[in-house]
Protein backbone atom coordinates (compact mmCIF):
# COMPACT_ATOMS: atom_id res chain seq x y z
CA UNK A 1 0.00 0.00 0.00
CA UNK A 2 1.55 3.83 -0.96
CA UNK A 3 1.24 5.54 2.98
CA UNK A 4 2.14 9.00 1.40
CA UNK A 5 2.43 10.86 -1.80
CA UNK A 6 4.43 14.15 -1.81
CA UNK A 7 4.00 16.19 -5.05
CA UNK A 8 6.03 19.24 -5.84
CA UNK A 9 5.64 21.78 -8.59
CA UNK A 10 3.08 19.65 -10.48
CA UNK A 11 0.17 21.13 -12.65
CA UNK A 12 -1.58 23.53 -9.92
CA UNK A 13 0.30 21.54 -6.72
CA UNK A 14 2.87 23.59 -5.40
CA UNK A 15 3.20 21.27 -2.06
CA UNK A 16 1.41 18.07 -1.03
CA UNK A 17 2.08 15.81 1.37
CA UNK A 18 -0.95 13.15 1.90
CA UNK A 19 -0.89 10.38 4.38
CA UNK A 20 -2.94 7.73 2.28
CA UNK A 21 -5.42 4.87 3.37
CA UNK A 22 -6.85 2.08 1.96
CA UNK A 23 -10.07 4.05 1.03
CA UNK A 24 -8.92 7.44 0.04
CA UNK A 25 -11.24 10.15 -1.04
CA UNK A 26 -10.47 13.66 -2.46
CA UNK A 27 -13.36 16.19 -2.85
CA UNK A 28 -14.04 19.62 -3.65
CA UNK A 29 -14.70 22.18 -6.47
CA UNK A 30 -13.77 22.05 -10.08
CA UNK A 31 -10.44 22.63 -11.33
CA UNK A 32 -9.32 22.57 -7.93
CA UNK A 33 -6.64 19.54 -8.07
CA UNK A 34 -8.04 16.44 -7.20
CA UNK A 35 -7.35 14.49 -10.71
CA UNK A 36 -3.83 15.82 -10.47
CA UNK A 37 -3.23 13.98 -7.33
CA UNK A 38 -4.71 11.05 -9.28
CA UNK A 39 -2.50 11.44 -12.47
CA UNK A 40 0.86 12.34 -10.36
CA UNK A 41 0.12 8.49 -9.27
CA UNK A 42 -0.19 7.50 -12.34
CA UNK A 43 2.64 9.26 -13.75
CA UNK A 44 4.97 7.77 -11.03
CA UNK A 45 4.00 4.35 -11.79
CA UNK A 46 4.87 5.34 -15.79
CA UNK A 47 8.62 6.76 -14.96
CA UNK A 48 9.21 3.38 -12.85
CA UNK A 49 7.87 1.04 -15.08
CA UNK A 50 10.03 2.84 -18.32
CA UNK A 51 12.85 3.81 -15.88
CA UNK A 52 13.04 7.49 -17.64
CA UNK A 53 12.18 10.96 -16.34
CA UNK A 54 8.73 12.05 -15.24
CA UNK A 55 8.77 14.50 -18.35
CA UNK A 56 9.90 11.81 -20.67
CA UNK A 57 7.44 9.09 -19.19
CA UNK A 58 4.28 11.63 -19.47
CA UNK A 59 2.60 9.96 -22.46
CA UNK A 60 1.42 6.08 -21.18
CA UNK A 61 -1.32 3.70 -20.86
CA UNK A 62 -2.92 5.34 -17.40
CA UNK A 63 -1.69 9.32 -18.38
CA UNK A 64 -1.38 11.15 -21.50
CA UNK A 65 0.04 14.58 -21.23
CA UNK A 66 1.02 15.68 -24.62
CA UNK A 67 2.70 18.92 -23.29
CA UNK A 68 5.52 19.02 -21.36
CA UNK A 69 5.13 22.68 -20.12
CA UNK A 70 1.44 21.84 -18.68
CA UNK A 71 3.55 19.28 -16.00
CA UNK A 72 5.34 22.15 -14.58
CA UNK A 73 3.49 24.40 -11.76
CA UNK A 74 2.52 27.68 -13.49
CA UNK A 75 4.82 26.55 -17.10
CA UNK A 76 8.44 27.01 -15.20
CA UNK A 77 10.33 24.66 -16.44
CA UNK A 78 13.81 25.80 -14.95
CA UNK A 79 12.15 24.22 -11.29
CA UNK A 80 12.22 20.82 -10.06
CA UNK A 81 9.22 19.04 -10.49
CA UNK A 82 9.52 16.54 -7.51
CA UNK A 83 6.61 13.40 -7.19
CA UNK A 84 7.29 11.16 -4.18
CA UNK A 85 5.80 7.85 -2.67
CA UNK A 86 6.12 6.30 0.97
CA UNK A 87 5.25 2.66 0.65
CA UNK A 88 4.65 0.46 3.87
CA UNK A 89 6.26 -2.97 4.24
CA UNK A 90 5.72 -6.37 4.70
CA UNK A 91 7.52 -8.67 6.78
CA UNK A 92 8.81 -10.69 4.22
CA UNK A 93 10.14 -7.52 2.36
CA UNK A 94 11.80 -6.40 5.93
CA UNK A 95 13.28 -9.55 5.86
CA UNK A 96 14.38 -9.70 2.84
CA UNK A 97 16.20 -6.01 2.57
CA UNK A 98 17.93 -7.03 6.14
CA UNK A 99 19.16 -10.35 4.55
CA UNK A 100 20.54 -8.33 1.47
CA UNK A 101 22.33 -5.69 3.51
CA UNK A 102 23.87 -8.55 5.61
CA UNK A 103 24.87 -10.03 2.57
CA UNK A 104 26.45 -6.99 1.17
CA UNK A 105 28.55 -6.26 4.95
CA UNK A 106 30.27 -9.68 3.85
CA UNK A 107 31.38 -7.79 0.49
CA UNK A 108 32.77 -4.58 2.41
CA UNK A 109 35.11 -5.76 5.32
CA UNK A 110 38.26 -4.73 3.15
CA UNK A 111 36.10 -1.27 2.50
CA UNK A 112 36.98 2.18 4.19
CA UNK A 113 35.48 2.82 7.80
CA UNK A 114 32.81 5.32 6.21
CA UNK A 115 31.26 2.30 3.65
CA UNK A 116 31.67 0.30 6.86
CA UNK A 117 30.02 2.63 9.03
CA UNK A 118 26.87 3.42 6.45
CA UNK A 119 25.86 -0.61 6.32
CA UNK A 120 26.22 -0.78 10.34
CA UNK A 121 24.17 2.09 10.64
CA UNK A 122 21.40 0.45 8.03
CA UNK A 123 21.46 -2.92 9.84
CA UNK A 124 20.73 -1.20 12.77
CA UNK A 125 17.57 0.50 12.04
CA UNK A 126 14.16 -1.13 12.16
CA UNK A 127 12.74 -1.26 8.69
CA UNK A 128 9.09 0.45 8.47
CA UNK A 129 8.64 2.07 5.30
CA UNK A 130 10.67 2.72 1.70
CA UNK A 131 10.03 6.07 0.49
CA UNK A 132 11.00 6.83 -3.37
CA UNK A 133 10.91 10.40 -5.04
CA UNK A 134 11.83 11.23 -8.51
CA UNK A 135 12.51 14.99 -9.40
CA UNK A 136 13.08 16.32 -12.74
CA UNK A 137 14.05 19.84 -14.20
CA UNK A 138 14.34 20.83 -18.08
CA UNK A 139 17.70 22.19 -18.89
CA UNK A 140 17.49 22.99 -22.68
CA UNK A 141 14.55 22.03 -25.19
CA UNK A 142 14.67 18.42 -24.69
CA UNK A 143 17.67 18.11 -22.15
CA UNK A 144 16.60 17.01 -18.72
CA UNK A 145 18.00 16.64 -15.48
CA UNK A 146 16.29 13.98 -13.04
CA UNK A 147 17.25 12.18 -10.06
CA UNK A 148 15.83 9.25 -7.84
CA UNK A 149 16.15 9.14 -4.37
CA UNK A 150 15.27 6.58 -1.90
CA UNK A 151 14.83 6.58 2.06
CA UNK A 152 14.95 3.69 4.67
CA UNK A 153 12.58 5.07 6.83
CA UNK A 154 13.79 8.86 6.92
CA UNK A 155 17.15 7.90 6.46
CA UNK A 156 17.96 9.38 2.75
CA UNK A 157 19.89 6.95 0.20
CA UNK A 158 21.11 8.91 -2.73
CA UNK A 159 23.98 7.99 -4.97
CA UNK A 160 26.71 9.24 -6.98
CA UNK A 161 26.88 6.74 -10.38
CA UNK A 162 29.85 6.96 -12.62
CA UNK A 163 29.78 5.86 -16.71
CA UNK A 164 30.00 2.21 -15.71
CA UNK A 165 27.14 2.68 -13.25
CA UNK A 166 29.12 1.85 -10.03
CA UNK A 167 28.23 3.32 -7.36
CA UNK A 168 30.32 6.19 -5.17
CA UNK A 169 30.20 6.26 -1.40
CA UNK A 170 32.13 8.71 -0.85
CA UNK A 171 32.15 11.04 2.43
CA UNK A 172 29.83 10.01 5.47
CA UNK A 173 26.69 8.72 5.34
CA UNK A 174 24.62 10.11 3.04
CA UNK A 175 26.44 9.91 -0.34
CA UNK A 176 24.72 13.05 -2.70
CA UNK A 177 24.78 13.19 -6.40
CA UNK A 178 23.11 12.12 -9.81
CA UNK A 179 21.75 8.66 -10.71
CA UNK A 180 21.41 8.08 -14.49
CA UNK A 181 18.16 5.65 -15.10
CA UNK A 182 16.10 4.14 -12.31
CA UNK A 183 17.22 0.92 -12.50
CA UNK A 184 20.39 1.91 -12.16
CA UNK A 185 20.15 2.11 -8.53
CA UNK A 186 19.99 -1.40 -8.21
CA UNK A 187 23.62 -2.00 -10.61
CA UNK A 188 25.86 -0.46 -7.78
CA UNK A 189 29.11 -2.25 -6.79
CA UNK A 190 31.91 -1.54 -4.37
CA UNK A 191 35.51 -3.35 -4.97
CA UNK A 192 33.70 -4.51 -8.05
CA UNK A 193 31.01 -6.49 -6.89
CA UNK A 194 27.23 -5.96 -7.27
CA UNK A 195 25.64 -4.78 -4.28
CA UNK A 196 22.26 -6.34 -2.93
CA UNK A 197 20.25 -4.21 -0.86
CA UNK A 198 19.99 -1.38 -3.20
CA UNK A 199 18.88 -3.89 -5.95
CA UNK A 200 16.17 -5.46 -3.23
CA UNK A 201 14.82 -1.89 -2.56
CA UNK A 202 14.50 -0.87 -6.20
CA UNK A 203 12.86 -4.10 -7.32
CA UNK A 204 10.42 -3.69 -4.06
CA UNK A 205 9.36 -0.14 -5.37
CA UNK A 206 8.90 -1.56 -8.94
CA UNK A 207 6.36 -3.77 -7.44
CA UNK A 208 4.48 -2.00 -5.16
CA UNK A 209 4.19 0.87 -7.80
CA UNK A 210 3.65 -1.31 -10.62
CA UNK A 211 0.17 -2.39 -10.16
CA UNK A 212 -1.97 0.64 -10.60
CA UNK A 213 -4.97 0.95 -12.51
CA UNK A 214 -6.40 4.43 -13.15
CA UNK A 215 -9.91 5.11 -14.65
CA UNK A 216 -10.21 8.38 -16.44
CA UNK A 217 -13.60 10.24 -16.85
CA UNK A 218 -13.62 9.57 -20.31
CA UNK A 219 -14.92 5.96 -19.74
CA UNK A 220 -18.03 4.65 -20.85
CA UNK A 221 -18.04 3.93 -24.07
CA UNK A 222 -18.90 0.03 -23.96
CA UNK A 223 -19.66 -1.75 -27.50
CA UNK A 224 -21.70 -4.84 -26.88
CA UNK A 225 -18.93 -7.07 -29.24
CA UNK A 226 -15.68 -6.27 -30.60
CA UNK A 227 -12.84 -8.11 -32.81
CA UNK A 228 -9.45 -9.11 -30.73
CA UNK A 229 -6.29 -8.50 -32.11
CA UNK A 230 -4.35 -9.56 -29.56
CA UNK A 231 -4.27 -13.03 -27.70
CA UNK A 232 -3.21 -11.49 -24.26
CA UNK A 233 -5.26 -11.03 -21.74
CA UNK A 234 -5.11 -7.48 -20.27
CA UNK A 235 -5.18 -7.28 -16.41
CA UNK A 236 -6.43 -3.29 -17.17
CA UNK A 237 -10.07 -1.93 -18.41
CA UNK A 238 -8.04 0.48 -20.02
CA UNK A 239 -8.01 4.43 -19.05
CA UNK A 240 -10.90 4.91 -20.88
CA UNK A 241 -12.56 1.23 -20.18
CA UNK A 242 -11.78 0.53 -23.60
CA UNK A 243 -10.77 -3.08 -22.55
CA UNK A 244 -13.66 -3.92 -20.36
CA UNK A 245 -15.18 -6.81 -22.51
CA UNK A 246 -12.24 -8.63 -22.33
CA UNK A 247 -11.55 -8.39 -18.83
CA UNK A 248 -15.25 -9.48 -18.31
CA UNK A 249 -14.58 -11.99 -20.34
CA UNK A 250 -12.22 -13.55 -18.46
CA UNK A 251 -13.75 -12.94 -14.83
CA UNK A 252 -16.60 -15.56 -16.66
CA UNK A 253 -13.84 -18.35 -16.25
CA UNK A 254 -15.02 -20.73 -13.11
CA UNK A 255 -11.18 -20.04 -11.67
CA UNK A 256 -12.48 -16.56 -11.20
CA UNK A 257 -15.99 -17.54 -9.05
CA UNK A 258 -14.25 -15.99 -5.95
CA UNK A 259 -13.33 -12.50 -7.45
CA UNK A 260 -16.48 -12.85 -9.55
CA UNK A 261 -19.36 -13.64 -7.34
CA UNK A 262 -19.01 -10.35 -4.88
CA UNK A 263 -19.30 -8.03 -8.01
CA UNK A 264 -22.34 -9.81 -9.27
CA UNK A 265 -24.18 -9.01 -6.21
CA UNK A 266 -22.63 -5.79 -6.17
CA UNK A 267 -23.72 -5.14 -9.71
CA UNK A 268 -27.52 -5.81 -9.18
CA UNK A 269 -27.50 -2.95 -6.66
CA UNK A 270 -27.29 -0.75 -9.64
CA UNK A 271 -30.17 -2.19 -11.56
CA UNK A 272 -27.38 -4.81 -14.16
CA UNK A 273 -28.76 -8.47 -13.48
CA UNK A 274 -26.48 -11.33 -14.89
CA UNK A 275 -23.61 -9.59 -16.65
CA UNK A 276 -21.79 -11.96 -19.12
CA UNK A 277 -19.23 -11.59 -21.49
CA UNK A 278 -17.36 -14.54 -23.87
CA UNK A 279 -16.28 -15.32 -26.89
CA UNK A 280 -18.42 -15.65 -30.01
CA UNK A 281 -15.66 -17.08 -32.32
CA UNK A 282 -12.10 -16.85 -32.07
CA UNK A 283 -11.69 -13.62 -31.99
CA UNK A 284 -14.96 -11.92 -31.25
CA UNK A 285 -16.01 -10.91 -28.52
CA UNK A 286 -19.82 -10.31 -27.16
CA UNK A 287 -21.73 -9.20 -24.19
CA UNK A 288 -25.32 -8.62 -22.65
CA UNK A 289 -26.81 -8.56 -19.15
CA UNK A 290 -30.77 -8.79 -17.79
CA UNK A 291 -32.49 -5.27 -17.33
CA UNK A 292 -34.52 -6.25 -13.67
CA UNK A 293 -37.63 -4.46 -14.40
CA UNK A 294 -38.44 -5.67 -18.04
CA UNK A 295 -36.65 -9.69 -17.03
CA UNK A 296 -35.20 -9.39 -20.33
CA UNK A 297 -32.05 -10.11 -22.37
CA UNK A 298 -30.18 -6.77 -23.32
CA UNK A 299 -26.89 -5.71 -25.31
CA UNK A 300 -24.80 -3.30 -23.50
CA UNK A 301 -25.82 -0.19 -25.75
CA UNK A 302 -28.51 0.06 -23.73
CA UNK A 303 -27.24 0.27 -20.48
CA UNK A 304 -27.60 4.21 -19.55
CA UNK A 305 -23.96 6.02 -19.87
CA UNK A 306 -24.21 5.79 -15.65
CA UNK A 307 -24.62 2.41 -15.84
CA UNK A 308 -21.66 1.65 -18.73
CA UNK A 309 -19.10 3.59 -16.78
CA UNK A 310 -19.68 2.29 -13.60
CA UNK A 311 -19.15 -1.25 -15.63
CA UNK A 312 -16.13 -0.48 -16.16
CA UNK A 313 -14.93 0.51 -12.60
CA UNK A 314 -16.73 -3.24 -11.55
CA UNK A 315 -14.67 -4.94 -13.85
CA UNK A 316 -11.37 -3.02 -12.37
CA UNK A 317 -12.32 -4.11 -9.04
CA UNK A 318 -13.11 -7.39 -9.26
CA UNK A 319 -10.68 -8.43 -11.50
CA UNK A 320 -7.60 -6.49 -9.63
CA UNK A 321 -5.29 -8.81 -7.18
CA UNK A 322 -4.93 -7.31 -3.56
CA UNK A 323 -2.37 -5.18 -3.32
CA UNK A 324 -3.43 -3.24 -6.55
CA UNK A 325 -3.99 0.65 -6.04
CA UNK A 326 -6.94 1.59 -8.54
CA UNK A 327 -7.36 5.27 -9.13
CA UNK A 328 -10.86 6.38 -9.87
CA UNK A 329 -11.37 9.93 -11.30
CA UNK A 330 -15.44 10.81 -10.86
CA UNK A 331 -17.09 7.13 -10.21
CA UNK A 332 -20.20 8.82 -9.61
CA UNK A 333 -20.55 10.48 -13.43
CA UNK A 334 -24.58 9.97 -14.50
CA UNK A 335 -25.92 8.37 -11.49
CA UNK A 336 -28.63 8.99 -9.24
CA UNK A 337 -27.98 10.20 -5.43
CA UNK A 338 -29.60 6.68 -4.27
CA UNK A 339 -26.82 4.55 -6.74
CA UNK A 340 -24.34 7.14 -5.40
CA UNK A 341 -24.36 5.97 -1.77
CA UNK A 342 -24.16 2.56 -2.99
CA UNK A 343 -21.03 3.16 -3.91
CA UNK A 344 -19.90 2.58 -0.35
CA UNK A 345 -20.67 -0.71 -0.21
CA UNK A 346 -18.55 -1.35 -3.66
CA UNK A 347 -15.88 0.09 -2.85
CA UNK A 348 -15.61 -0.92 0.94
CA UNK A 349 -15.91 -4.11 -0.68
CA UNK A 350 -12.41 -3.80 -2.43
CA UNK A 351 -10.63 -2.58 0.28
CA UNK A 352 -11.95 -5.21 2.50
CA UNK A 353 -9.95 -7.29 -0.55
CA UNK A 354 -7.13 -5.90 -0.12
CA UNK A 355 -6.91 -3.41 -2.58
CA UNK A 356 -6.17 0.64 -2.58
CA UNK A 357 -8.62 2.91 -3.38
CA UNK A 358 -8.24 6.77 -4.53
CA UNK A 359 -10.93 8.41 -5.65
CA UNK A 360 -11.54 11.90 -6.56
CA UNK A 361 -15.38 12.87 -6.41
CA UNK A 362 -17.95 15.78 -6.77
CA UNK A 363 -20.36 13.54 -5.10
CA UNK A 364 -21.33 14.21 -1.24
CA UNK A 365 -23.95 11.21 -1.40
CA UNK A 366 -21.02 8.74 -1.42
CA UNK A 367 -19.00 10.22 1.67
CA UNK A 368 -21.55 11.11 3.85
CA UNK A 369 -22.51 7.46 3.50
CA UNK A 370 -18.85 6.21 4.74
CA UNK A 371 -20.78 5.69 7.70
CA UNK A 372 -22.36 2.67 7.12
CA UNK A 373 -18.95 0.76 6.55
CA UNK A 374 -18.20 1.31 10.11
CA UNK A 375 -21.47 -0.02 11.77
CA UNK A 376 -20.93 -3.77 13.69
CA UNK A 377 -23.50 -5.06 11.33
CA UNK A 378 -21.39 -3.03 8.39
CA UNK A 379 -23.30 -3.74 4.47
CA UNK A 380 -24.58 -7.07 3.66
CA UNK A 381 -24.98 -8.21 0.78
CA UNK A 382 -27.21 -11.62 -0.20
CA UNK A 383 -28.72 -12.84 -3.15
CA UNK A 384 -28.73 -15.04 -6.06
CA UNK A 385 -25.08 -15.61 -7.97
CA UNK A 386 -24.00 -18.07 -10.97
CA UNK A 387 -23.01 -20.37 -8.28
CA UNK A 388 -26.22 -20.06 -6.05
CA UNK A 389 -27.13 -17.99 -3.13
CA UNK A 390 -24.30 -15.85 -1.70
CA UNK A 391 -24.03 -13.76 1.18
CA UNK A 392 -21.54 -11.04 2.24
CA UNK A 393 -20.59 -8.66 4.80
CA UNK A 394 -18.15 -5.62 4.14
CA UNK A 395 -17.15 -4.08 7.05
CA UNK A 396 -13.84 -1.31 7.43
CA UNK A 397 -12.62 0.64 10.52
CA UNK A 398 -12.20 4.49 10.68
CA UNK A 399 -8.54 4.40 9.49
CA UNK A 400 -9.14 2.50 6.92
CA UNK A 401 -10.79 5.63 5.36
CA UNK A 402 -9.32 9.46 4.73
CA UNK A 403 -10.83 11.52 3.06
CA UNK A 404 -9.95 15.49 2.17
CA UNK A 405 -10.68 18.70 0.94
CA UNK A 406 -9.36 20.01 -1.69
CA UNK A 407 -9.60 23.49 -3.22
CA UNK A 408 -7.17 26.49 -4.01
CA UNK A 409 -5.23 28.95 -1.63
CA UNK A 410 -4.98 33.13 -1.90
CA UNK A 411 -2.03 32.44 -4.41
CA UNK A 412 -4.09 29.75 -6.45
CA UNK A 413 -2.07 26.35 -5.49
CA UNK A 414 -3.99 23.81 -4.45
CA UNK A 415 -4.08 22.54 -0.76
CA UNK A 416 -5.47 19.36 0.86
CA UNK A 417 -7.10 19.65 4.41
CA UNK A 418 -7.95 16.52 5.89
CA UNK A 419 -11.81 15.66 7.19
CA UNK A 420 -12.03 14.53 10.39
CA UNK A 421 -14.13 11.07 10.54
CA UNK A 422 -15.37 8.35 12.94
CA UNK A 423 -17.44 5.40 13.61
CA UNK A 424 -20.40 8.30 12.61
CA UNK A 425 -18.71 9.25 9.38
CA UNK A 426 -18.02 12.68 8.78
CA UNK A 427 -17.57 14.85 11.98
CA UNK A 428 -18.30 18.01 10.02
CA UNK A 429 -20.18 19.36 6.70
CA UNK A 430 -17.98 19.66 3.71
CA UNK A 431 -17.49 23.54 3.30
CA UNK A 432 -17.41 24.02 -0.63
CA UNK A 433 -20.60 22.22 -0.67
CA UNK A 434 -22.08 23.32 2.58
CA UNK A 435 -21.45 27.18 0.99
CA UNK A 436 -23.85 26.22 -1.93
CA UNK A 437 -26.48 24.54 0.43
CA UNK A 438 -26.47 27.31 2.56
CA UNK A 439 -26.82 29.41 0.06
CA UNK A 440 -30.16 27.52 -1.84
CA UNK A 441 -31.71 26.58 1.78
CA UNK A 442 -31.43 30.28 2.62
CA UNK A 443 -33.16 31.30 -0.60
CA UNK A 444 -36.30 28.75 -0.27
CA UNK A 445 -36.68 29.73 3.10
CA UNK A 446 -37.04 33.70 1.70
CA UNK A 447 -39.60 32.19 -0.62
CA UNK A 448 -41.53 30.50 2.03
């Protein structure tokens, strides 16, 4: 799971530093920077996964940003655009980093005292979290400068690589300078050998970065069958749920019952009975699913648009492993205030999997339902599935959930404040959209 994000000198973020939970939920006005927490995310994940710059990684499968300049808080492109992650770990990752820097003391007894004294002083500390930030700066037209650091706990890790990629320790501790590519990090070598623990920590990022999934507002346009070109099956909807037949198609297979059967149940709350998707012929795909009021075979063209892009964000979730962080920019687009509070009991439902959550919203149905999530009896859910009657309880506790406040300050950044919550949901109204409620309650009262 990512515990933090820090974002510098991205789009309208000047300075962010969010503390993260399973369930996280940004809200607030238009334009105010809640997507760009979203696609900073995303972005990260790109620049790992192609081990370039965050400028040179901006065009990918989960963010498209075509111009470079429109990265860069207010166009400068002379500052450091800085996007960070804190990432918790698990035992068997502690474990493994410890056995790698033990491993790596064995190379360095010949070393100077100061190599000697940086591994002592790593072996020593208890292992909590990894914390990896990539900065970038444009020198000339398409000449960057970038860096990755990474931190044991607070303890900062940057390197000096040479040509050869071999790393330079040179005075105390904290050796400073410039890496080359990402994976880099994980070729360093003293007295000529390869190191381990750096290689341990950079593959550990890779993977707890490498599974995100975001979901763009542009999704829900859902053909009821398609030709496949391609005999791989994608893990991802797509940005724009372009891929959410096949993934459907696939969660159909009796290995998937078990990820399947909560979504189905799930799925009925918002009025789409028996959703299937499978192969026609080779290479074609097609779909339909029961409309509940008529009892009646449809094609998904006439699903309302609600209905298709909310498809898309069940497909996400039920196919995603735990451990996946999905990002979800506006689940609530085209639906009704009584599907929108539903949406607690879907998503609660993949964080009770396992999986991370972000969500960026204009809806205050779905938060001031968080609520119910917390309640001993929490949401359950029981009906009929493929595989017979099913029943299911989603339950989270209050830090499980965070959810903020996002707008602009007097100089036009945006900030974060974070909502206080507990077993009662939120403690307090949400002030953008209290403003407006205030504002139409006080005018129907006049007209009374």
């Amino acid at each position: 799971m990512i515990k933090r994000v820090i974002i510098e000198n991205f789009k309208s973020i000047k300075h962010l530093d969010i503390e993260l939970a399973p369930l996280t939920i940004f809200m607030g006005p238009n334009g105010s920077g809640k997507s760009s927490i979203l696609e900073a995310i995303g972005l990260m994940n790109q620049a790992v996964i192609m081990g370039k710059s965050l400028v040179e990684s901006r065009i990918g499968n989960l963010v498209y940003i075509e111009d470079k300049e429109a990265l860069f808080c207010k166009r400068e492109l002379e500052q450091w655009l800085s996007l960070g992650i804190e990432v918790e770990l698990e035992n068997n990752e502690v474990s493994s980093i410890r056995d790698a820097i033990s491993k790596d003391i064995e190379y360095i007894k010949d070393s100077s005292e100061e190599i000697k004294t940086f591994f002592n002083k790593l072996k020593a500390k208890e292992i909590k979290t990894i914390k990896y930030v990539n900065r970038v700066r444009v020198k000339e037209k398409e000449e960057y400068a970038y860096e990755c650091v990474y931190y044991i706990n607070d303890t900062q890790l940057k390197y000096c690589m040479d040509k050869e990629k071999r790393l330079s320790l040179p005075e105390g501790l904290y050796p400073v300078g410039w890496s080359g590519e990402f994976l880099a990090f994980g070729w360093a070598t003293i007295n000529g050998r390869s190191l381990n623990f750096p290689k341990e920590i950079s593959e550990i990022i890779k993977k707890k970065i490498s599974n995100v999934y975001y979901l763009s507002p542009e999704r829900g346009s859902i053909p009821w069958y398609y030709k496949v070109e391609s005999e791989e099956t994608p893990k991802y909807v797509g940005r724009k749920g372009e891929h959410t037949l096949e993934v459907l198609a696939t969660l159909m297979k009796p290995e998937n019952d078990d990820k399947r059967l909560p979504y189905e149940l799930l799925s009925t709350q918002f009025g789409i009975e028996n959703v299937w998707s499978g192969w026609h012929k080779k290479n074609i795909l097609t779909s339909n699913y029961k409309d509940p009021w008529l009892k009646s075979a449809h094609k998904f063209p006439s699903l309302g648009y609600g209905s298709k892009q909310l498809l898309s964000i069940i497909a996400q979730l039920a196919y995603s492993e735990k451990g996946d962080i999905i990002l979800i920019d506006e689940p609530e687009i085209s639906l009704h205030p009584e599907y929108q509070v539903k949406l607690t009991a879907l998503f609660g439902n993949a964080v009770k999997e396992g999986k991370q959550i972000l969500l960026a919203t204009h809806s205050s149905y779905f938060p001031l339902s968080i609520h119910l999530l917390f309640s001993n009896e929490g949401i359950k859910l029981k009906g009929q599935t493929t595989r017979g009657e099913k029943e299911f309880k989603i339950k989270l506790n209050v830090e499980d959930v965070a959810i903020y406040h996002v707008t602009r300050d007097k100089e036009g950044y945006t900030k974060a404040e974070k909502l206080e919550i507990d077993e009662n949901g939120l403690k307090e109204a949400i002030p953008s959209f209290a403003e407006v409620e205030i504002n139409l309650l006080s005018r129907f009262m006049k007209e009374e």
